[in-house]
PDB file of N, CA and C in Angstrom:
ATOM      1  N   UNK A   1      -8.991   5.456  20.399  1.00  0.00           N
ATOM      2  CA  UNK A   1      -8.992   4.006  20.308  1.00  0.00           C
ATOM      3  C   UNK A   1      -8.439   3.605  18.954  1.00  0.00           C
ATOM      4  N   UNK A   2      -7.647   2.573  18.893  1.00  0.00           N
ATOM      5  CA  UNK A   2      -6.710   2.211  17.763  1.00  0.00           C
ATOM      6  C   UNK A   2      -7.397   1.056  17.470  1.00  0.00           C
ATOM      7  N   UNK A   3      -8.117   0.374  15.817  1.00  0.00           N
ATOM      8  CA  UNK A   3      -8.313  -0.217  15.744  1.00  0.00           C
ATOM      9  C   UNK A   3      -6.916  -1.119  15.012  1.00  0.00           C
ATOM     10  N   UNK A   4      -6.264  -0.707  14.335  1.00  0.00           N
ATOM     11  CA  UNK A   4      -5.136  -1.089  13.628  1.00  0.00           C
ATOM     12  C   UNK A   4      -5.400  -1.020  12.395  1.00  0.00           C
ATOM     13  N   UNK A   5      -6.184  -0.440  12.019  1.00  0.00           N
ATOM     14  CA  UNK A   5      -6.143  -0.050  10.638  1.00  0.00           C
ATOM     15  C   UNK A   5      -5.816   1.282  10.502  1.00  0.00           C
ATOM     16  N   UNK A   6      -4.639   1.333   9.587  1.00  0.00           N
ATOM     17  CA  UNK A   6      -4.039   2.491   8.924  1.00  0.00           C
ATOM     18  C   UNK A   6      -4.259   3.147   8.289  1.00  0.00           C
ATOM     19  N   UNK A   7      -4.638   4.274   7.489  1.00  0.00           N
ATOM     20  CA  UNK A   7      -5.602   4.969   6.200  1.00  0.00           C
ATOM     21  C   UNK A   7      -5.179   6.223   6.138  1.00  0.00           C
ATOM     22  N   UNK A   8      -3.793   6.669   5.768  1.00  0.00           N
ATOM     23  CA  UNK A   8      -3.528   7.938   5.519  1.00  0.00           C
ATOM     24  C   UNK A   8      -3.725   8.242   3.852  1.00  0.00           C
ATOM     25  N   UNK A   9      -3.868   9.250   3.778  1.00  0.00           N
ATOM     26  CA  UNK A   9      -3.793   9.564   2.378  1.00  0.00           C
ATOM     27  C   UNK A   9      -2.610  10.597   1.898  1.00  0.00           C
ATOM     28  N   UNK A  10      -1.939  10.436   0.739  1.00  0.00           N
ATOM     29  CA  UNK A  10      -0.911  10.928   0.615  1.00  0.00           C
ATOM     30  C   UNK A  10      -1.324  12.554  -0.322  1.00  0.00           C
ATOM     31  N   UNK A  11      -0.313  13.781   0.245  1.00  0.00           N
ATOM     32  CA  UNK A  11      -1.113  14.611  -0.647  1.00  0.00           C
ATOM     33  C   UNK A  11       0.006  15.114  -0.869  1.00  0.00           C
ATOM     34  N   UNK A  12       0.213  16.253  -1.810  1.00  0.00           N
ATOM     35  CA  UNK A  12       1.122  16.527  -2.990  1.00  0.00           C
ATOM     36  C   UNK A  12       0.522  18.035  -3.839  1.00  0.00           C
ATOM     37  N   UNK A  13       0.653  18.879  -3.430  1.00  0.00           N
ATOM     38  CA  UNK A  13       0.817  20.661  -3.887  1.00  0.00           C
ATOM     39  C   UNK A  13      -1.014  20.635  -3.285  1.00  0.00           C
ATOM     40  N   UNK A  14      -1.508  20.578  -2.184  1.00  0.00           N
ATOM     41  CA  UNK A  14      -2.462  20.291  -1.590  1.00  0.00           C
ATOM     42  C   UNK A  14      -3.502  19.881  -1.912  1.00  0.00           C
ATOM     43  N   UNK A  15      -3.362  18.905  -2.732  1.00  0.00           N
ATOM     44  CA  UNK A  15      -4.486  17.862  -3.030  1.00  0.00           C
ATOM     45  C   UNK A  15      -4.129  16.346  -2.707  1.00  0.00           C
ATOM     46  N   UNK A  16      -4.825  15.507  -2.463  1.00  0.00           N
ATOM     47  CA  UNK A  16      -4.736  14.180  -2.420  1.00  0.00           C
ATOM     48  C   UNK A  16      -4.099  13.425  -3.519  1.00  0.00           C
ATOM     49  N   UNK A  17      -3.450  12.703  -3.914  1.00  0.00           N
ATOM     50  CA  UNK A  17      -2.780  11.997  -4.860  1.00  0.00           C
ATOM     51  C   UNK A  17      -2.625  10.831  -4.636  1.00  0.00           C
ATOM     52  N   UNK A  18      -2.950  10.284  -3.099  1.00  0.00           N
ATOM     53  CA  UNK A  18      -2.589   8.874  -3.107  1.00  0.00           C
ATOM     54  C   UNK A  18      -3.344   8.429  -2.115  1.00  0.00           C
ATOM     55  N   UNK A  19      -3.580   6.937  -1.549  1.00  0.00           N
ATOM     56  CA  UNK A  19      -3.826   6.855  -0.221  1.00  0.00           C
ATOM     57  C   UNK A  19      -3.443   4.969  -0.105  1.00  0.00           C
ATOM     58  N   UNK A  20      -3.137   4.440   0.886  1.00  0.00           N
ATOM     59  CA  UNK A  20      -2.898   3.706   1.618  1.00  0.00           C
ATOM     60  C   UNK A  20      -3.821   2.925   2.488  1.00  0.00           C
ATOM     61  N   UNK A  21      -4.317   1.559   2.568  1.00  0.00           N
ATOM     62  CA  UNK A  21      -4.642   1.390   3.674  1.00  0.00           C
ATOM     63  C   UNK A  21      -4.094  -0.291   4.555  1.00  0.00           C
ATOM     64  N   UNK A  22      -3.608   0.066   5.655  1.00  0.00           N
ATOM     65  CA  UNK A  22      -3.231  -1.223   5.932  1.00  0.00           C
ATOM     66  C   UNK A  22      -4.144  -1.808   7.197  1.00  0.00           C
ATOM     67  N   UNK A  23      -4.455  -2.816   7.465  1.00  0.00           N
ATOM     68  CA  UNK A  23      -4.646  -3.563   8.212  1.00  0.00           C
ATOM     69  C   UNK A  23      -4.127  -4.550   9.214  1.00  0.00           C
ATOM     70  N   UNK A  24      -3.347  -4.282  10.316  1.00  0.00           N
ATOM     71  CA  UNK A  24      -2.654  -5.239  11.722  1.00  0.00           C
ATOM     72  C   UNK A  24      -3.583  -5.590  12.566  1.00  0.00           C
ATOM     73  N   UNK A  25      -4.951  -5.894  12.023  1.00  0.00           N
ATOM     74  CA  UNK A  25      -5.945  -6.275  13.687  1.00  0.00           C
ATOM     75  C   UNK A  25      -5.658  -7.801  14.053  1.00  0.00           C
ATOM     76  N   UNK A  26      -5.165  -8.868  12.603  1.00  0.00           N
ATOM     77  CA  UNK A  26      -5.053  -9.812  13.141  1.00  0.00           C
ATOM     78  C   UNK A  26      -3.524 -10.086  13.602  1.00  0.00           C
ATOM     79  N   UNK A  27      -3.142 -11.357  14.645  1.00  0.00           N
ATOM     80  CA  UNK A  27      -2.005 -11.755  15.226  1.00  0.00           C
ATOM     81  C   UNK A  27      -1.100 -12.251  13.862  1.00  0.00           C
ATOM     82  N   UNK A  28       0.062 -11.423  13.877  1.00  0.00           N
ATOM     83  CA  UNK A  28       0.988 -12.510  13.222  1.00  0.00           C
ATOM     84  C   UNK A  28       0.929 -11.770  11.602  1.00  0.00           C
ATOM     85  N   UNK A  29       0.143 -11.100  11.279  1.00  0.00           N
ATOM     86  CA  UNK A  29      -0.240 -10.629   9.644  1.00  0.00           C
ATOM     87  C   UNK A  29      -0.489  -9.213   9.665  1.00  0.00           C
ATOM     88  N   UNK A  30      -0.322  -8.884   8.398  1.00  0.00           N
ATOM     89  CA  UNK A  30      -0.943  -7.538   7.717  1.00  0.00           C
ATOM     90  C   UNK A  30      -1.688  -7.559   6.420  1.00  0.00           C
ATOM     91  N   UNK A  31      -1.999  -6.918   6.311  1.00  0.00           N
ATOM     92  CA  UNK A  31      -2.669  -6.709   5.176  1.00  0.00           C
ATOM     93  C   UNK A  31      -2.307  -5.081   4.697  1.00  0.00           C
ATOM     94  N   UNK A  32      -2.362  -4.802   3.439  1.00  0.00           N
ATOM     95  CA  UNK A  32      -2.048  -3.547   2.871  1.00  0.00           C
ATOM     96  C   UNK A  32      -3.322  -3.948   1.776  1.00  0.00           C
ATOM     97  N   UNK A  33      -4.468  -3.263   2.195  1.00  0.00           N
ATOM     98  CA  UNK A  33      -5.698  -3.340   2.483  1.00  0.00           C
ATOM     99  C   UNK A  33      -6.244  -3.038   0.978  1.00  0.00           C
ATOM    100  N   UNK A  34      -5.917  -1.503   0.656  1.00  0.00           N
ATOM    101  CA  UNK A  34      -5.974  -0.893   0.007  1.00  0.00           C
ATOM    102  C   UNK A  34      -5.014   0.282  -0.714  1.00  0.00           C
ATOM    103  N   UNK A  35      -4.611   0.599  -1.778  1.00  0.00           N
ATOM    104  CA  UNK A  35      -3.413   1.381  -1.981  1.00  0.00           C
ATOM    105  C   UNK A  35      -3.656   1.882  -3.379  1.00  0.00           C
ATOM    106  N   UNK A  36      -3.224   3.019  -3.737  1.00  0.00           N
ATOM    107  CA  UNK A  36      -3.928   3.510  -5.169  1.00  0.00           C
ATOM    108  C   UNK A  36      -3.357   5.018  -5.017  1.00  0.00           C
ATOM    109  N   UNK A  37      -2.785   5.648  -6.485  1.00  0.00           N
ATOM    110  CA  UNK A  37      -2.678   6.559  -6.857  1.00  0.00           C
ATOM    111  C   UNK A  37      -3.636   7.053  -7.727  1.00  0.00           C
ATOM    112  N   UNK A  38      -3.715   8.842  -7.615  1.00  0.00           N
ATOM    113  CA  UNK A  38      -4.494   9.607  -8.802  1.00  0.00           C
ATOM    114  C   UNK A  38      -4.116   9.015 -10.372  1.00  0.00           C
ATOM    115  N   UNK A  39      -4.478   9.371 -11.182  1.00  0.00           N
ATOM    116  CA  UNK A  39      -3.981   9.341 -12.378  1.00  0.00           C
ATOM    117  C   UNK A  39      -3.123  10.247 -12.818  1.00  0.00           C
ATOM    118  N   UNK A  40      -2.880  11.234 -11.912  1.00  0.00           N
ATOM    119  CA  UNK A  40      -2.044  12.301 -12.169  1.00  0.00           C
ATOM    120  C   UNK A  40      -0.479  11.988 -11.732  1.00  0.00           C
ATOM    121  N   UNK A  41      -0.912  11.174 -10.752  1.00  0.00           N
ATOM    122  CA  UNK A  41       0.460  10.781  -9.807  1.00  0.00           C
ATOM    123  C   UNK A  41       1.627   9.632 -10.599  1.00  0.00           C
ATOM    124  N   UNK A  42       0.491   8.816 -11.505  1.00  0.00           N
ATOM    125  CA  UNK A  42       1.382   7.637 -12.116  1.00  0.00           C
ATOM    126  C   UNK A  42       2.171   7.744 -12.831  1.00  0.00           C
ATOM    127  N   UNK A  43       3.317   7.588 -12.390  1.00  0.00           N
ATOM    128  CA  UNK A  43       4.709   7.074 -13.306  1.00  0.00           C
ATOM    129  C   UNK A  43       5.623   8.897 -12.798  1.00  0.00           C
ATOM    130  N   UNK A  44       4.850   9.187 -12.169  1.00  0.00           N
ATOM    131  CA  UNK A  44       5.794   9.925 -11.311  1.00  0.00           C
ATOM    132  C   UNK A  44       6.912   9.735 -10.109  1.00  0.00           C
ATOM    133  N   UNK A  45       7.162   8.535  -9.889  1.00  0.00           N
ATOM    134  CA  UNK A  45       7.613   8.099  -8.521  1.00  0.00           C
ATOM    135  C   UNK A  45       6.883   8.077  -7.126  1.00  0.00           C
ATOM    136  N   UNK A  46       5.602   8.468  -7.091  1.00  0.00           N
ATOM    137  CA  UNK A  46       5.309   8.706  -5.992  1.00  0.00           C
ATOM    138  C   UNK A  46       4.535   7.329  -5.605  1.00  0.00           C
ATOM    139  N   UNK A  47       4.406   6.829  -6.296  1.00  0.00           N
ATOM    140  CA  UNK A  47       3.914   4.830  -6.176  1.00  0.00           C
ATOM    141  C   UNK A  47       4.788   4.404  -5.549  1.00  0.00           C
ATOM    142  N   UNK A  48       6.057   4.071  -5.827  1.00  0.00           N
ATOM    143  CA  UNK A  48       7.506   3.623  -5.092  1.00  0.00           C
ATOM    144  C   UNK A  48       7.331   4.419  -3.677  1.00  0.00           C
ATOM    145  N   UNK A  49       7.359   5.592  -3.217  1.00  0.00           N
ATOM    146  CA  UNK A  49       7.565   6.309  -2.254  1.00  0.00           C
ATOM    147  C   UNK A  49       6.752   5.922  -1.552  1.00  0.00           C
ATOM    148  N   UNK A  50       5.043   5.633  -1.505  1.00  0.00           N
ATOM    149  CA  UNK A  50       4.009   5.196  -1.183  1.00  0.00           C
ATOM    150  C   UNK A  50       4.122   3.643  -0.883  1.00  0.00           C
ATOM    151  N   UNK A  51       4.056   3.109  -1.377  1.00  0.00           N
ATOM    152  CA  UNK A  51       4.378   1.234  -1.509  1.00  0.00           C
ATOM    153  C   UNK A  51       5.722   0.924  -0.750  1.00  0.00           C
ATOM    154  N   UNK A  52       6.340   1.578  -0.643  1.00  0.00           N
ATOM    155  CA  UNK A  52       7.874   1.495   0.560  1.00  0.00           C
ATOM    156  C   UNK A  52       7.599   1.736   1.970  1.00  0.00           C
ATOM    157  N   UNK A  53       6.712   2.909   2.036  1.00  0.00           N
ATOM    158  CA  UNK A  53       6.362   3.163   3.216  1.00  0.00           C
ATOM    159  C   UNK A  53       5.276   2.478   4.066  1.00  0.00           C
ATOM    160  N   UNK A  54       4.346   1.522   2.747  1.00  0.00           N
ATOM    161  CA  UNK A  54       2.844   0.642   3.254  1.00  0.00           C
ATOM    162  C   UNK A  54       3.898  -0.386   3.816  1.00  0.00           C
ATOM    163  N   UNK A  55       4.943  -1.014   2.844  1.00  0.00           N
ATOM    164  CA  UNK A  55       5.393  -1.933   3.223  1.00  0.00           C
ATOM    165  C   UNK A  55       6.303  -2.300   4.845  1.00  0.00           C
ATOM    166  N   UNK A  56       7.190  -0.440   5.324  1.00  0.00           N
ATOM    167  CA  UNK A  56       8.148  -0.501   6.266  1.00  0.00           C
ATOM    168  C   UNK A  56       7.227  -0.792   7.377  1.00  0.00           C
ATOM    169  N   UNK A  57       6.053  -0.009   7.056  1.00  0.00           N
ATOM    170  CA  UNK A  57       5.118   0.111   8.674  1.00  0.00           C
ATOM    171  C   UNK A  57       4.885  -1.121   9.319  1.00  0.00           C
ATOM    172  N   UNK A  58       3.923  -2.341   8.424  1.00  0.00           N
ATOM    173  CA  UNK A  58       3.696  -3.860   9.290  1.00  0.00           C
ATOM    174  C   UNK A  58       4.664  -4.334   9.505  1.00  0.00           C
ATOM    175  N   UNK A  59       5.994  -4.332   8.596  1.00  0.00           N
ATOM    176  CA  UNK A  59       6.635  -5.159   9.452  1.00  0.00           C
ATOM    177  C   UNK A  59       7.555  -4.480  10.543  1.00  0.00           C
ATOM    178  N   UNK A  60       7.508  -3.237  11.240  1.00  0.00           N
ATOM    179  CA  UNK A  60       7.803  -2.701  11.929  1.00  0.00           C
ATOM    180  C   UNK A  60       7.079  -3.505  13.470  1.00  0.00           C
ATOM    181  N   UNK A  61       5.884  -4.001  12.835  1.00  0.00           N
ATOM    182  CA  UNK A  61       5.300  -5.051  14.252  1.00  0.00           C
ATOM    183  C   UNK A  61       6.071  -6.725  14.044  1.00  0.00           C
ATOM    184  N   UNK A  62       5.695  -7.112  14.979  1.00  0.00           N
ATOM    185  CA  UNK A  62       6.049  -8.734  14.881  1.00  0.00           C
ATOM    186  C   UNK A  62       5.065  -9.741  14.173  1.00  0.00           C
ATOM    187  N   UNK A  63       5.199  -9.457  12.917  1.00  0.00           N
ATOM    188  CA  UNK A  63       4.335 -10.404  11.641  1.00  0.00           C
ATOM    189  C   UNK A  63       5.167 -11.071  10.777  1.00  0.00           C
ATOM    190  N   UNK A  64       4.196 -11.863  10.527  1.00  0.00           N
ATOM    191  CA  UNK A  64       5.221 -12.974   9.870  1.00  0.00           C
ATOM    192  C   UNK A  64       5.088 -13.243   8.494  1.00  0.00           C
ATOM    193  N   UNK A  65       3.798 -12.374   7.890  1.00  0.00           N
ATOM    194  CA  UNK A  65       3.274 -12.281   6.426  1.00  0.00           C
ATOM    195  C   UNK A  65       2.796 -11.265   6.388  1.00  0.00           C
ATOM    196  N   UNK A  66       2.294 -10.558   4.948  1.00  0.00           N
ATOM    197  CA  UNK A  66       2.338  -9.284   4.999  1.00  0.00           C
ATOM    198  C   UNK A  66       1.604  -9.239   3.710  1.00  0.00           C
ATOM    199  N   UNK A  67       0.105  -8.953   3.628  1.00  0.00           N
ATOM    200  CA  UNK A  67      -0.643  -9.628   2.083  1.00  0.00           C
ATOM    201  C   UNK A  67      -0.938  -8.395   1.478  1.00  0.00           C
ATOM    202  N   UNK A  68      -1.290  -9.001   0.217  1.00  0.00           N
ATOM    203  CA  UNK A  68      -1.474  -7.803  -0.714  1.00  0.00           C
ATOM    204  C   UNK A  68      -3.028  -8.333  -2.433  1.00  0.00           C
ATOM    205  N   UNK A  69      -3.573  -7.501  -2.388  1.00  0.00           N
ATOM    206  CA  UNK A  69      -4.511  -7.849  -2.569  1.00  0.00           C
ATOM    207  C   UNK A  69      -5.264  -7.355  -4.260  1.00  0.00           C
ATOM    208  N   UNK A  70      -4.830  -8.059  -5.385  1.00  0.00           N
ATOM    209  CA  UNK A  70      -5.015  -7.059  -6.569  1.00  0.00           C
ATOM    210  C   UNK A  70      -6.391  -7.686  -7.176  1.00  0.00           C
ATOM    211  N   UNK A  71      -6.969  -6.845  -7.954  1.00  0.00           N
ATOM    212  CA  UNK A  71      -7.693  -7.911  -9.074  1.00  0.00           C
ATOM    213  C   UNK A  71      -7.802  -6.854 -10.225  1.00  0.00           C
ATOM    214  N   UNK A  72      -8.770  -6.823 -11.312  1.00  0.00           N
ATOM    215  CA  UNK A  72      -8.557  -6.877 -12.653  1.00  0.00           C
ATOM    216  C   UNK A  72      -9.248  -4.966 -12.893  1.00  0.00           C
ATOM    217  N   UNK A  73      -9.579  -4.536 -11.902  1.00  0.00           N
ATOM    218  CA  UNK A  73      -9.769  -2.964 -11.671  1.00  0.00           C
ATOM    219  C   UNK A  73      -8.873  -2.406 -11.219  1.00  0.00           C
ATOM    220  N   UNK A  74      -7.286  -2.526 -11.064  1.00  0.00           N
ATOM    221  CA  UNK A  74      -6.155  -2.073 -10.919  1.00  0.00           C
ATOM    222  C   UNK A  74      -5.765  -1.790 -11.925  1.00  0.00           C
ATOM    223  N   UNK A  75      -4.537  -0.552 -12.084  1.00  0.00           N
ATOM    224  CA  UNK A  75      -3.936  -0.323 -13.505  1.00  0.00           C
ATOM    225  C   UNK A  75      -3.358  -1.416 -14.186  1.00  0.00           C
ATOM    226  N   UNK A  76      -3.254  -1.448 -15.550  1.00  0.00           N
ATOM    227  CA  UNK A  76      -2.441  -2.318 -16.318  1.00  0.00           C
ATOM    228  C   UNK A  76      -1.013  -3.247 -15.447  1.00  0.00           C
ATOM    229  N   UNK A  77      -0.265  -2.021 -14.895  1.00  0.00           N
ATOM    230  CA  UNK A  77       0.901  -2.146 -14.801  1.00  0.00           C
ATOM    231  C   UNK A  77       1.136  -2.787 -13.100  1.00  0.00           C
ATOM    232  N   UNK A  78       0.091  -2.595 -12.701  1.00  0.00           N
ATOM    233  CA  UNK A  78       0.261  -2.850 -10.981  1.00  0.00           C
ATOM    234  C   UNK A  78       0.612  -3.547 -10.670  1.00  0.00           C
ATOM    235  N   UNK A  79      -0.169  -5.356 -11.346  1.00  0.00           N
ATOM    236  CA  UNK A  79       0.990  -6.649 -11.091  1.00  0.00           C
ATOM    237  C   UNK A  79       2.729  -6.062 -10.785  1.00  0.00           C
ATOM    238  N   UNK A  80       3.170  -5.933 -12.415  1.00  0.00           N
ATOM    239  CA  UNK A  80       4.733  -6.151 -12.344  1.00  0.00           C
ATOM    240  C   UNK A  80       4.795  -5.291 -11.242  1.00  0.00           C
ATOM    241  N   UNK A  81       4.464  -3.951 -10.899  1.00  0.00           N
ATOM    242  CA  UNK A  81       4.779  -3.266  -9.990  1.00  0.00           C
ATOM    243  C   UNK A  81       5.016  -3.255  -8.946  1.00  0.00           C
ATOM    244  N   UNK A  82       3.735  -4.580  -8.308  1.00  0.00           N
ATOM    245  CA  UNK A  82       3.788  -5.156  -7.095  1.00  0.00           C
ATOM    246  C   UNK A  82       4.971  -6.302  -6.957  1.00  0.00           C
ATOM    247  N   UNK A  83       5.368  -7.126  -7.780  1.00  0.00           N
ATOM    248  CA  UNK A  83       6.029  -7.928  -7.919  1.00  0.00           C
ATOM    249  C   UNK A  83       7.678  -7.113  -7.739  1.00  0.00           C
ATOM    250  N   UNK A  84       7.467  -6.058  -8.216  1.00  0.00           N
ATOM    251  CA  UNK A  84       9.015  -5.431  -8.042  1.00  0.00           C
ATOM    252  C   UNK A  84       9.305  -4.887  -7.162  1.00  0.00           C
ATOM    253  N   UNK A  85       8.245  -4.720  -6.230  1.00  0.00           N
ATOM    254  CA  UNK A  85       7.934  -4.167  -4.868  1.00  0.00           C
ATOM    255  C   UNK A  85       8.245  -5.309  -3.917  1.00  0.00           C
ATOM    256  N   UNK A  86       8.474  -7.062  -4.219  1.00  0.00           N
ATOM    257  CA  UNK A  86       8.791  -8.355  -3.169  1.00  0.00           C
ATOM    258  C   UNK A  86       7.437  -8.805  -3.044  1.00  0.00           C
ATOM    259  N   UNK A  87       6.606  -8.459  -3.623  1.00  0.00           N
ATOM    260  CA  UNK A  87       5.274  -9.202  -3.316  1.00  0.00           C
ATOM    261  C   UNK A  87       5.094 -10.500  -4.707  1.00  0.00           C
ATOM    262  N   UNK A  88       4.822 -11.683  -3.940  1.00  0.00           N
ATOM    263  CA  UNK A  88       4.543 -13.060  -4.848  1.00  0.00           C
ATOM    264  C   UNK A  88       3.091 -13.242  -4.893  1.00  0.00           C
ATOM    265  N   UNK A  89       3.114 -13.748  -5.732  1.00  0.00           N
ATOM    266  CA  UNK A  89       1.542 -14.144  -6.238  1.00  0.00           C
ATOM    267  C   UNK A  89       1.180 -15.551  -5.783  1.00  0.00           C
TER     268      UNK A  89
END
């Protein structure tokens, strides 16, 4: 049973390094729920690789917005990051 929530985690020389989570249960939207790298992973590229792929999946359905969700327990840098990623505030 598919609820539409997405939650893979990304792994890298077999440990976890990243994970993802999106949300399509409602009509018309997504949500990219949750999303976060190790500390090991940052400023390695694997944020870009991760955040490209949260982003291709919802709109691969028929949605018409696509949200994203930060506050002040995110890294320093995540704003601009997200912002360079097409996400507006």
């Amino acid at each position: 049973m598919s609820l539409g929530v997405d939650s893979p985690a990304l792994r890298h020389a077999e440990a976890n390094v990243g994970l993802l989570e999106l949300d399509v249960r409602q009509p018309g939207t997504g949500e990219l729920a949750d999303f976060g790298l190790t500390s090991g992973a940052i400023g390695q590229g694997i944020g870009r690789a991760l955040v490209n792929a949260a982003i291709g999946r919802p709109w691969s359905r028929p949605i018409e917005r696509l949200w994203l969700h930060t506050c002040t327990l995110d890294h320093p840098a995540a704003l601009d990051f997200y912002r360079r990623s097409r996400f507006e505030p």
